[in-house]
C-alpha atoms as a PDB file:
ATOM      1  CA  UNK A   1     -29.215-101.291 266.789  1.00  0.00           C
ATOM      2  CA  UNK A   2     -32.750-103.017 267.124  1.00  0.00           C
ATOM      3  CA  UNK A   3     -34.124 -99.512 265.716  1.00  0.00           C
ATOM      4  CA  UNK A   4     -31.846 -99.718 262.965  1.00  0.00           C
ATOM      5  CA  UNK A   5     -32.515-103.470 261.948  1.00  0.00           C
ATOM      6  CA  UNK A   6     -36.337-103.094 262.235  1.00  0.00           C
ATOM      7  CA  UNK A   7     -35.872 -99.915 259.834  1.00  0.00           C
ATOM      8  CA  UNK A   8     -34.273-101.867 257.393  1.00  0.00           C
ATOM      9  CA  UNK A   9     -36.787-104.599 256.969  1.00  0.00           C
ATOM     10  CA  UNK A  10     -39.791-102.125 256.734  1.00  0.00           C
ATOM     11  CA  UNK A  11     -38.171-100.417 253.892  1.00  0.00           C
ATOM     12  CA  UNK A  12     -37.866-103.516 252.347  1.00  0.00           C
ATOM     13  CA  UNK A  13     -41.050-104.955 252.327  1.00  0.00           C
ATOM     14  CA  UNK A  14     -42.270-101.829 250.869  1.00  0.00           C
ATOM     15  CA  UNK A  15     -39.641-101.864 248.112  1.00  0.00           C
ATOM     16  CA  UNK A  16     -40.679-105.512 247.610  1.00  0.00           C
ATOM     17  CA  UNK A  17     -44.451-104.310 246.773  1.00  0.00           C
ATOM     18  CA  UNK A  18     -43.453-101.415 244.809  1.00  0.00           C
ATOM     19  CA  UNK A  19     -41.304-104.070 242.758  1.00  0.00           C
ATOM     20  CA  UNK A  20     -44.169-106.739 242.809  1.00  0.00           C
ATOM     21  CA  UNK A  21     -46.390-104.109 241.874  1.00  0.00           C
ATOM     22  CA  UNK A  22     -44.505-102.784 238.816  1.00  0.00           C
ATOM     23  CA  UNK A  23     -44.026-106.005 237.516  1.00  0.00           C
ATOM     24  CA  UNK A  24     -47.570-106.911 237.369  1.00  0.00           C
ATOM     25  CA  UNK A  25     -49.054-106.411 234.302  1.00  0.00           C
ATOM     26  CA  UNK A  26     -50.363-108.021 230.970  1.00  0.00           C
ATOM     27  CA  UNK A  27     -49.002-108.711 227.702  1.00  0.00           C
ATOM     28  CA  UNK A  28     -50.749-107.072 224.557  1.00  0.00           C
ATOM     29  CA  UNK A  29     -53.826-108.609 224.085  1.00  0.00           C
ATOM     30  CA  UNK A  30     -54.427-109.581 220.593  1.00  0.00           C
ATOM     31  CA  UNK A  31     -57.864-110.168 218.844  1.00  0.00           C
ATOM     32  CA  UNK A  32     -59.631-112.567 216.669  1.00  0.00           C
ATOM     33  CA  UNK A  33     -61.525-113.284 213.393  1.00  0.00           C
ATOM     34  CA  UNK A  34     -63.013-109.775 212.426  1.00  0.00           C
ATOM     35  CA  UNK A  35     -61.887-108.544 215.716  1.00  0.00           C
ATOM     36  CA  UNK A  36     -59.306-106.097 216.071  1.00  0.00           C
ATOM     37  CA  UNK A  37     -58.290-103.615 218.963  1.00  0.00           C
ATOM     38  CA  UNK A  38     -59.112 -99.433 218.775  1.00  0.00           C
ATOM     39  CA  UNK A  39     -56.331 -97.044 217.262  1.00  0.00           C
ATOM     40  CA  UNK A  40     -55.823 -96.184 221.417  1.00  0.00           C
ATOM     41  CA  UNK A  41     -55.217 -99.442 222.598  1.00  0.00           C
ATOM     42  CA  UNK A  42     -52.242-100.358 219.665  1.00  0.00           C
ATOM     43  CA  UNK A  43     -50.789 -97.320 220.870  1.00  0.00           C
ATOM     44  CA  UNK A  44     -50.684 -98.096 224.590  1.00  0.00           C
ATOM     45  CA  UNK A  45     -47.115 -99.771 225.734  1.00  0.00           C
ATOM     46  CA  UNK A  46     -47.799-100.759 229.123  1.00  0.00           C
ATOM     47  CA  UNK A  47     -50.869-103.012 230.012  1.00  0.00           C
ATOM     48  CA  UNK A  48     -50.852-102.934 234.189  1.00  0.00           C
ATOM     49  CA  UNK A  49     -52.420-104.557 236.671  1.00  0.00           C
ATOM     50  CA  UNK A  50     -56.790-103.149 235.956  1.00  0.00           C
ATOM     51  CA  UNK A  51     -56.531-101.604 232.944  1.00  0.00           C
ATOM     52  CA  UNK A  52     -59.189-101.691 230.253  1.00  0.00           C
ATOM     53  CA  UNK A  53     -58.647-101.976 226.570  1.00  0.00           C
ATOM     54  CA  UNK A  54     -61.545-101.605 223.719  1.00  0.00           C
ATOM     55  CA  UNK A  55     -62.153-103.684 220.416  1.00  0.00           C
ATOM     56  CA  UNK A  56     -63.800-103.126 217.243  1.00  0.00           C
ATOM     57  CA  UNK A  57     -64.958-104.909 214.649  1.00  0.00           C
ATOM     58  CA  UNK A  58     -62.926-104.736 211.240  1.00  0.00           C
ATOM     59  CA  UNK A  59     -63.640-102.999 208.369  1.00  0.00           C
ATOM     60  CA  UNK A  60     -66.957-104.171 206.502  1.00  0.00           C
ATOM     61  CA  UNK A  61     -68.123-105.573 209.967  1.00  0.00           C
ATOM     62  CA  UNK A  62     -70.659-104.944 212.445  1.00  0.00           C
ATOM     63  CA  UNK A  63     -71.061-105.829 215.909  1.00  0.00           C
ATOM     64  CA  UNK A  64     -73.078-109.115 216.720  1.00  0.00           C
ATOM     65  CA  UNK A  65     -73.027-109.440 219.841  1.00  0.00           C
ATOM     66  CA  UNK A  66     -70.953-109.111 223.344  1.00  0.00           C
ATOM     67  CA  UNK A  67     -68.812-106.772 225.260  1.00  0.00           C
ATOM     68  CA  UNK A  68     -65.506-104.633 223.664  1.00  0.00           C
ATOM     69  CA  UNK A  69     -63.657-104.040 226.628  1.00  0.00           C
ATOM     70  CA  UNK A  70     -61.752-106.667 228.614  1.00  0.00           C
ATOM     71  CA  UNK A  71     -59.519-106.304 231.431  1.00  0.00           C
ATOM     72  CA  UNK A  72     -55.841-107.473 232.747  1.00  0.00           C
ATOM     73  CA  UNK A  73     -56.530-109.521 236.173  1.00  0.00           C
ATOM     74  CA  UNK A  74     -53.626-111.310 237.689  1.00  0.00           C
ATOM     75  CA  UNK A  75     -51.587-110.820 234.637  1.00  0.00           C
ATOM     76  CA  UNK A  76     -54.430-112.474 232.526  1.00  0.00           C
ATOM     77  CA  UNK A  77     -56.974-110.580 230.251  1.00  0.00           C
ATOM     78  CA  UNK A  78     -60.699-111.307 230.879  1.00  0.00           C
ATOM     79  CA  UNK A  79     -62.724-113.300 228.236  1.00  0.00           C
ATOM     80  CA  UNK A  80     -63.116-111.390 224.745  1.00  0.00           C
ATOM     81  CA  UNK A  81     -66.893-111.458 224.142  1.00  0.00           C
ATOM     82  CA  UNK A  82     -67.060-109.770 221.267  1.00  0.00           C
ATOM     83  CA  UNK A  83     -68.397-111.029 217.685  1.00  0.00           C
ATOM     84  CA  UNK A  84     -68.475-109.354 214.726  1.00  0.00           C
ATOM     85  CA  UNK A  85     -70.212-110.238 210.947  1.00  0.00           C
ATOM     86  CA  UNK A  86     -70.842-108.767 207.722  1.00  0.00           C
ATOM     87  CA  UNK A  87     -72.449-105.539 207.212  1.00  0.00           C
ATOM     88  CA  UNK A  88     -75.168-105.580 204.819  1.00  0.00           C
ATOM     89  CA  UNK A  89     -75.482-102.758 202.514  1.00  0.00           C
ATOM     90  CA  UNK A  90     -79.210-103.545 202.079  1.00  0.00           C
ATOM     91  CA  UNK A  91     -81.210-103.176 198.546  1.00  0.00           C
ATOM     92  CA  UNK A  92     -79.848-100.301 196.897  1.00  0.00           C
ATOM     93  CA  UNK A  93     -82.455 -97.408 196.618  1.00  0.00           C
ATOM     94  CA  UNK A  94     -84.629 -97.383 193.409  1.00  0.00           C
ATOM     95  CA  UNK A  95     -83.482 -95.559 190.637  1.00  0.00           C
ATOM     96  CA  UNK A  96     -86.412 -95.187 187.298  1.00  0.00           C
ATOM     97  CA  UNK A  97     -85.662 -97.423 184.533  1.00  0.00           C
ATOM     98  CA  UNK A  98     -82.784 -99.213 186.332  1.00  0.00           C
ATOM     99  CA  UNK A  99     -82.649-103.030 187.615  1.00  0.00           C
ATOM    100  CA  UNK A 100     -80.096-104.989 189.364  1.00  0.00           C
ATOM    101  CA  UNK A 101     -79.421-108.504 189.015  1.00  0.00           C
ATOM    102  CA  UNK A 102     -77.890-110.087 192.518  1.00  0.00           C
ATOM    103  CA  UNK A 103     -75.250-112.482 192.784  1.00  0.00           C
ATOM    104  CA  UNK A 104     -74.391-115.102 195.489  1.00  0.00           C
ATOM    105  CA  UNK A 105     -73.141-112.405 197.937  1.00  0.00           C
ATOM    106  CA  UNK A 106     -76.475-110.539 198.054  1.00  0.00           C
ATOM    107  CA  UNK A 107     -76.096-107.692 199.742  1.00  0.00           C
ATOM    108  CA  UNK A 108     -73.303-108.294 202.011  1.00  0.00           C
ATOM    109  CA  UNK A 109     -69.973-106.634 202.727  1.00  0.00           C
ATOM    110  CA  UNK A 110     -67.537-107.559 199.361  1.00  0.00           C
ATOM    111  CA  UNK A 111     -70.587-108.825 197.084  1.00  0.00           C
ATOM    112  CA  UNK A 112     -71.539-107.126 193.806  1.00  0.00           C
ATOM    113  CA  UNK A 113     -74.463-106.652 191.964  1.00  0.00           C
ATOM    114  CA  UNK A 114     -75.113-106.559 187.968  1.00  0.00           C
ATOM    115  CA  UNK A 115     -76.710-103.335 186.614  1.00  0.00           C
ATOM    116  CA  UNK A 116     -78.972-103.331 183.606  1.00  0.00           C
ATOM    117  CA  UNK A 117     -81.277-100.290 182.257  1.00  0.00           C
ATOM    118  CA  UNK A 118     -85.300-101.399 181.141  1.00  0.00           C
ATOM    119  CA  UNK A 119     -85.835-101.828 177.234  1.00  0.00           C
ATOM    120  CA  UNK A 120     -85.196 -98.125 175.613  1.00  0.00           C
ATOM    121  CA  UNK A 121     -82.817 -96.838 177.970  1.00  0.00           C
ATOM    122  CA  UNK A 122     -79.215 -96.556 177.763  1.00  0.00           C
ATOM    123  CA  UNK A 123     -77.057 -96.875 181.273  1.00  0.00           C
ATOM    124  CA  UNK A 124     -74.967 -94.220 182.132  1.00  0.00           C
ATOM    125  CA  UNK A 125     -72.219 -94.757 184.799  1.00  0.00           C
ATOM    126  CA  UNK A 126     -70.858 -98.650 186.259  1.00  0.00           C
ATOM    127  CA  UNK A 127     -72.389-101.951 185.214  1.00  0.00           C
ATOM    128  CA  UNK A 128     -71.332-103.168 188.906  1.00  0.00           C
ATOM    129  CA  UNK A 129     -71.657-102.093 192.107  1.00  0.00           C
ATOM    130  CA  UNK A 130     -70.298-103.267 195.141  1.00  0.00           C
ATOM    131  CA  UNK A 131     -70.787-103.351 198.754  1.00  0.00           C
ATOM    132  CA  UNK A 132     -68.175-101.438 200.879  1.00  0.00           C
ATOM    133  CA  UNK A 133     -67.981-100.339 204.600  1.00  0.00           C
ATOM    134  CA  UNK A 134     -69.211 -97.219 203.160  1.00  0.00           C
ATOM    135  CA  UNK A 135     -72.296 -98.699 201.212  1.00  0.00           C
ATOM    136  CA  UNK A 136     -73.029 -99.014 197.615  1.00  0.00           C
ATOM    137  CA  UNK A 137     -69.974 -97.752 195.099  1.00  0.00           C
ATOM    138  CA  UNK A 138     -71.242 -96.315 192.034  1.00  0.00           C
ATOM    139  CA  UNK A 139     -73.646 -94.042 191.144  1.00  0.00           C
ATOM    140  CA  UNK A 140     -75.757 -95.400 188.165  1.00  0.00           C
ATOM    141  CA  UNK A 141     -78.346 -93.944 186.091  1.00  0.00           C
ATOM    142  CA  UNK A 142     -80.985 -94.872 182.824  1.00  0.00           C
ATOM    143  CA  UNK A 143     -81.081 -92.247 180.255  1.00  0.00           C
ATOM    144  CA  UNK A 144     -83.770 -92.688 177.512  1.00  0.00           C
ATOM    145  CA  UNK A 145     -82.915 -93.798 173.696  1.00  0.00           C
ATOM    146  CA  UNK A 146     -83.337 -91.045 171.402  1.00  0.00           C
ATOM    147  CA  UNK A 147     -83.881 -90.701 167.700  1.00  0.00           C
ATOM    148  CA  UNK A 148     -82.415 -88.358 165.243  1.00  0.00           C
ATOM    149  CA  UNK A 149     -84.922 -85.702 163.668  1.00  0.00           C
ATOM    150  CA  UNK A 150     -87.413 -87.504 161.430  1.00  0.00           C
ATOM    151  CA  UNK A 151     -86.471 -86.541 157.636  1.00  0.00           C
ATOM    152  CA  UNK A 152     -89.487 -85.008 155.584  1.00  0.00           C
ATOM    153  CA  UNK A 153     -90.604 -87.073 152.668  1.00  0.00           C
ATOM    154  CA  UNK A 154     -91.174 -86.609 148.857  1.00  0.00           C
ATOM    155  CA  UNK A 155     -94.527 -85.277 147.711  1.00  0.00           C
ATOM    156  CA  UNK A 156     -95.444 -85.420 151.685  1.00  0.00           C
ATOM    157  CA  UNK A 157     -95.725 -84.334 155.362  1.00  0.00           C
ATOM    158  CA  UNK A 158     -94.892 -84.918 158.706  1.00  0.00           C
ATOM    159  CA  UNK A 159     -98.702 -84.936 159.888  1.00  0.00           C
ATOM    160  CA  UNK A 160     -97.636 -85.607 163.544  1.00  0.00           C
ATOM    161  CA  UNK A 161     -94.809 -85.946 165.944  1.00  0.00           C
ATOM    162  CA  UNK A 162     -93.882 -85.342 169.673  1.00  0.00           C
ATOM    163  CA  UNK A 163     -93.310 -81.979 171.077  1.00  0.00           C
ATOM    164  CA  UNK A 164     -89.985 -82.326 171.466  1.00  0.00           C
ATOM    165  CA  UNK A 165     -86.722 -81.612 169.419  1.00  0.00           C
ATOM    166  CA  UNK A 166     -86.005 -85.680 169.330  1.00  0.00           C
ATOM    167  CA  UNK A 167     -88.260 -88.047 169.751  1.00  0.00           C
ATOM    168  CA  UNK A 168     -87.429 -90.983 172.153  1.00  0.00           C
ATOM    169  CA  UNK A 169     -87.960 -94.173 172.570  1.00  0.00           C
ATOM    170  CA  UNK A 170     -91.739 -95.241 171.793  1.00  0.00           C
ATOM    171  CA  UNK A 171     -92.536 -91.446 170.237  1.00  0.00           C
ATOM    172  CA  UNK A 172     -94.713 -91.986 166.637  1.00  0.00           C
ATOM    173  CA  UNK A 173     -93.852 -90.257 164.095  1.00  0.00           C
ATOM    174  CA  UNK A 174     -97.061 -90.030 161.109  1.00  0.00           C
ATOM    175  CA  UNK A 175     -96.954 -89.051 157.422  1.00  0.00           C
ATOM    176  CA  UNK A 176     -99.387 -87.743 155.046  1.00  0.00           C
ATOM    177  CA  UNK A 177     -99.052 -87.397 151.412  1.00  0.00           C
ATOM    178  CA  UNK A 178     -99.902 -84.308 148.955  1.00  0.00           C
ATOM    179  CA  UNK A 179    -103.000 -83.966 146.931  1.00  0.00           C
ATOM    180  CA  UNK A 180    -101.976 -86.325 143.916  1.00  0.00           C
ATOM    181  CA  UNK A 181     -99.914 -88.746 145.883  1.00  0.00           C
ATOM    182  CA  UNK A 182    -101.155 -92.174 147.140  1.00  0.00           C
ATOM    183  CA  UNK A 183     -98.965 -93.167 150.561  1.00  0.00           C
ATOM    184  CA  UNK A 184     -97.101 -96.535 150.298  1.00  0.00           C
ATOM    185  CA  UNK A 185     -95.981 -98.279 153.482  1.00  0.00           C
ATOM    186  CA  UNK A 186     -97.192 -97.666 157.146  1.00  0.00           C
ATOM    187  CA  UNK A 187     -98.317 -93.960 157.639  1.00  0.00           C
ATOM    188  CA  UNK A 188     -96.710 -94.233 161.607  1.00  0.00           C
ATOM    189  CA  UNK A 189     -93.132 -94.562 162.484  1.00  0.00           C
ATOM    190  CA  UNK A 190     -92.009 -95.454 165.695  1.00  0.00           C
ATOM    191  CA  UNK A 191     -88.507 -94.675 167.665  1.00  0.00           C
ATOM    192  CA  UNK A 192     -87.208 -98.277 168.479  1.00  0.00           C
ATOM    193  CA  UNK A 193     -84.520 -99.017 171.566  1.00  0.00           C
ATOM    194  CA  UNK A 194     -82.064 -99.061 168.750  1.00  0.00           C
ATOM    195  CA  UNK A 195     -82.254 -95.351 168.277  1.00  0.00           C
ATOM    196  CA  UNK A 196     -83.612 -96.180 164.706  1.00  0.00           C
ATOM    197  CA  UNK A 197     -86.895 -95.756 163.036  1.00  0.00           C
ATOM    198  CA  UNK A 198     -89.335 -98.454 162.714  1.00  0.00           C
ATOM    199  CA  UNK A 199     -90.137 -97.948 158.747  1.00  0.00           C
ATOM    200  CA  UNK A 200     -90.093 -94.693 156.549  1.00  0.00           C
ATOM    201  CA  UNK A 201     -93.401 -94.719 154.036  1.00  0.00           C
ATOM    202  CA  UNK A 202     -93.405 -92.839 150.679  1.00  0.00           C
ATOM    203  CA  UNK A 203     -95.986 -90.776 148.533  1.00  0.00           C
ATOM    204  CA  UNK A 204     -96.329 -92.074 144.881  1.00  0.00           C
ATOM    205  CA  UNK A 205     -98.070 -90.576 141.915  1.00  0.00           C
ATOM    206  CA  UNK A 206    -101.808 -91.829 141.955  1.00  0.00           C
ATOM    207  CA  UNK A 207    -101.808 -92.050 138.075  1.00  0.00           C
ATOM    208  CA  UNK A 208     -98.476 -93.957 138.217  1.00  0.00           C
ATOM    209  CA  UNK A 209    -100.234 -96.671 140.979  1.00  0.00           C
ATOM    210  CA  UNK A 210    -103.416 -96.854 139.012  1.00  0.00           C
ATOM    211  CA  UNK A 211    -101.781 -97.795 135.523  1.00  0.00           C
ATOM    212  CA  UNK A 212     -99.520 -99.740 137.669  1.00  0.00           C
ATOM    213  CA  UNK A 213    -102.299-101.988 139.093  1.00  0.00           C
ATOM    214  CA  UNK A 214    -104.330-102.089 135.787  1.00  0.00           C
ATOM    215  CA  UNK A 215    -101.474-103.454 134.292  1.00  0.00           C
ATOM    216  CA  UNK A 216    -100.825-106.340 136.775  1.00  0.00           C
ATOM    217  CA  UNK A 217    -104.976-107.164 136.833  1.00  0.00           C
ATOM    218  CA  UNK A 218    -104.841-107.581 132.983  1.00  0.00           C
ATOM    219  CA  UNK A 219    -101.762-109.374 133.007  1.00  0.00           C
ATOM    220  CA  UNK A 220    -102.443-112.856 132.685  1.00  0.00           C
ATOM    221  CA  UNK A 221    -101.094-116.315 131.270  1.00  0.00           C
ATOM    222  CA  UNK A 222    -102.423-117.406 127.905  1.00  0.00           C
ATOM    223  CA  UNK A 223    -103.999-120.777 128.351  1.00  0.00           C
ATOM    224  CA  UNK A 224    -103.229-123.512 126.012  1.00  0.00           C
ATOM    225  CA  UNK A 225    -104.214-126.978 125.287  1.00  0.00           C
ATOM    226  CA  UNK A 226    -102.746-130.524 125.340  1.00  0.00           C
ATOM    227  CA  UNK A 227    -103.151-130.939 121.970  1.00  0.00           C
ATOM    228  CA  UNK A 228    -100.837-130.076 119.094  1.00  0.00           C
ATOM    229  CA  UNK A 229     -97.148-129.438 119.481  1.00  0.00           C
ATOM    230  CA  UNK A 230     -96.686-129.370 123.017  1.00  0.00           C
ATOM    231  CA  UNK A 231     -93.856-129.953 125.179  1.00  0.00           C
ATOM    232  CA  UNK A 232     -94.583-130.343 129.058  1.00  0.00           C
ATOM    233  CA  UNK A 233     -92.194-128.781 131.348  1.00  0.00           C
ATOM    234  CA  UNK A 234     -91.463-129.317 135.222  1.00  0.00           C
ATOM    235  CA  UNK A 235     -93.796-126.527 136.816  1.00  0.00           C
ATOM    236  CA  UNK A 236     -97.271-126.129 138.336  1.00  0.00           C
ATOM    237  CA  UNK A 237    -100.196-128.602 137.747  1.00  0.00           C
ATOM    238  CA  UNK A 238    -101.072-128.337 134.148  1.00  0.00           C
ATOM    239  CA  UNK A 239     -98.580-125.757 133.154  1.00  0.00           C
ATOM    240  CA  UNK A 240     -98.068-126.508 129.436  1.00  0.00           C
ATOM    241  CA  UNK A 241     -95.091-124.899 127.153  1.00  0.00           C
ATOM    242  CA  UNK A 242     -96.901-124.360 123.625  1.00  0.00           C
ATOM    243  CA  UNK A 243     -94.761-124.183 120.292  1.00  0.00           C
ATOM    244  CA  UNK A 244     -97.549-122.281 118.919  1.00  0.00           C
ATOM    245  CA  UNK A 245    -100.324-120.799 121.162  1.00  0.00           C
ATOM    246  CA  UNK A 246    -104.025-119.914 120.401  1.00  0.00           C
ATOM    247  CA  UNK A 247    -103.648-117.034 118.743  1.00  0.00           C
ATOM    248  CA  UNK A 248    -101.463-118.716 116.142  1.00  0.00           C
ATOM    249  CA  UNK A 249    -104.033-121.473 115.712  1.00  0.00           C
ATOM    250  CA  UNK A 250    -106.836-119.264 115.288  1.00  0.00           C
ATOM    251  CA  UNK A 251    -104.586-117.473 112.390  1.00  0.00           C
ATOM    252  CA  UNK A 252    -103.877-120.893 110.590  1.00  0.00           C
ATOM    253  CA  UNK A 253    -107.593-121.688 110.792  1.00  0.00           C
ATOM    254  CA  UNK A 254    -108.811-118.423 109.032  1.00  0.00           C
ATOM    255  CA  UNK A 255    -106.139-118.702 106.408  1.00  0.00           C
ATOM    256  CA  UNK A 256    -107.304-122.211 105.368  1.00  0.00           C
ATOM    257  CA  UNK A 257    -110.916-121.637 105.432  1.00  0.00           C
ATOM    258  CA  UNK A 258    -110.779-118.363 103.219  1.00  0.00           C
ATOM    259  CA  UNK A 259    -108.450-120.399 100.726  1.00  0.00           C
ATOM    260  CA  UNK A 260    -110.912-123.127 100.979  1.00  0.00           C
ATOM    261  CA  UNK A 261    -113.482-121.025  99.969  1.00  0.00           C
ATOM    262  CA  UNK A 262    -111.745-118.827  96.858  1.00  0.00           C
ATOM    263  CA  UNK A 263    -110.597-122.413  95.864  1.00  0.00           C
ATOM    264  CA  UNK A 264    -114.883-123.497  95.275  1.00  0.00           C
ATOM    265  CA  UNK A 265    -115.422-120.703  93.868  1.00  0.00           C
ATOM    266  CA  UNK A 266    -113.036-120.753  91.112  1.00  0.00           C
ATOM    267  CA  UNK A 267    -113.185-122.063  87.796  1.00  0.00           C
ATOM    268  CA  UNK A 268    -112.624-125.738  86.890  1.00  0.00           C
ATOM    269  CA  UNK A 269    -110.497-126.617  84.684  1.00  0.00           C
ATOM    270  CA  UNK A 270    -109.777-129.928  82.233  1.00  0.00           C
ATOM    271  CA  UNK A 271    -107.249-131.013  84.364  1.00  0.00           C
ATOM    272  CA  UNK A 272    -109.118-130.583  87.518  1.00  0.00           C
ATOM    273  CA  UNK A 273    -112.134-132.418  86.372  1.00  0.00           C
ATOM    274  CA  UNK A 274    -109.867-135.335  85.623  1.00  0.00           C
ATOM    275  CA  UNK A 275    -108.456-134.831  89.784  1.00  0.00           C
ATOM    276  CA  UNK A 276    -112.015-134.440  90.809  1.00  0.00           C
ATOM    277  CA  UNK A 277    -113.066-137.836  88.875  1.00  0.00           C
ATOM    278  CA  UNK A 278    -109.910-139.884  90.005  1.00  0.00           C
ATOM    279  CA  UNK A 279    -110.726-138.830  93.568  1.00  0.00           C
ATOM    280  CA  UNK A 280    -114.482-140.148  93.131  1.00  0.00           C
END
């Protein structure tokens, strides 16, 4: 009997630290800001009495500082030391003829950056990037402006232009005109960021431009004078409207005179003696 009762109370004790044992163990731990546990540890059910579970910082974060792992102790996890912040993407490698313009983010996890292309390039891809857990998104690139083939001219030549089939941005195109021909305008034409030509010159007859200028160096105003029949108009400084101009004058005069003079040459008669005396 004293066998038997002793039996009995070993067995349970040990049932009563298999029981106490079971039962000890911890809850699911949880994280905190940018802190989250590993794929492995969500998956676990049971957290006894020792065991180890493993953090990680979330997506677009890095680790700061501090341990991952904490442990269940008397039902209690340890002390989660981990800290996590931003990852920064850093500047974004150089790419010719390209330029970014940075916003209040910088280069942080979630910011985004403006993309431009230098004067005479064209941008080919995004006008933003931003900054994953992955890096930059986007992949931009500067293509150069191009012009359409320069057009011959009349009576001319295309004395010069790039070796290429189009020219691009800042290429200078130059003219020449034919034996004859007298060019008007800038000989050079440049390929602006507009894709456009600058200025297009032309090749002109060089008997046409020399008649042409003779004819504005003899053209000239007719001066005339105060005096006479005049009537003054609104204008430049002594600008004068004439009713009749110089060479109208200078006709009047010579008609006068040579009547004057056939008139004292002529023969008097009775009845101009008689004038003449009544004058006298």
């Amino acid at each position: 009997m004293f066998y038997s009762t002793s039996w009995t109370s070993w067995i349970s004790m040990i049932s009563l630290i298999f029981i106490t044992e079971g039962t000890a163990q911890c809850l699911k731990p949880t994280g905190k800001e940018n802190v989250v546990l590993t794929n492995d540890a969500l998956l676990q059910n049971d957290y006894p009495e020792g065991s180890e579970v493993t953090f990680q910082c979330s997506n677009g974060y890095v680790i700061e500082q501090g341990s991952e792992r904490i442990t269940c102790t008397n039902r209690n996890w340890s002390v989660l030391e981990l800290t996590c912040k931003k990852k920064d993407c850093g500047y974004p490698a150089e790419i010719p003829h390209l330029k970014y313009d940075y916003k209040a983010g910088g280069t942080l996890f979630g910011a985004s950056i403006r993309v431009f292309c230098d004067k005479g390039y064209y941008l080919q891809g995004p006008s933003y990037r931003q900054c994953f857990a992955t890096g930059w998104s986007g992949k931009p690139k500067c293509e150069v402006v191009i012009c359409e083939v320069p057009n011959n001219i009349s009576n001319g030549i295309i004395s010069r232009k790039p070796d290429k089939e189009f020219p691009e941005y800042g290429d200078v195109i130059q003219y020449s005109c034919n034996q004859g021909y007298t060019l008007v305008g800038n000989k050079s034409s440049e390929c602006n960021e507009d894709g456009e030509y600058t200025s297009t010159p032309e090749c002109k007859d060089t008997t046409t431009t020399i008649s042409s200028s003779i004819t504005t160096l003899t053209t000239m105003t007719v001066p005339t004078t105060k005096q006479g029949i005049f009537t003054g108009l609104e204008g430049q400084e002594d600008t004068w409207e004439s009713d009749i101009n110089d060479a109208t004058v200078t006709l009047v005069v010579l008609i006068i005179l040579y009547r004057f003079s056939k008139k004292k040459g002529s023969y008097q008669t009775g009845e101009d003696h008689r004038r003449k005396e009544e004058l006298l």
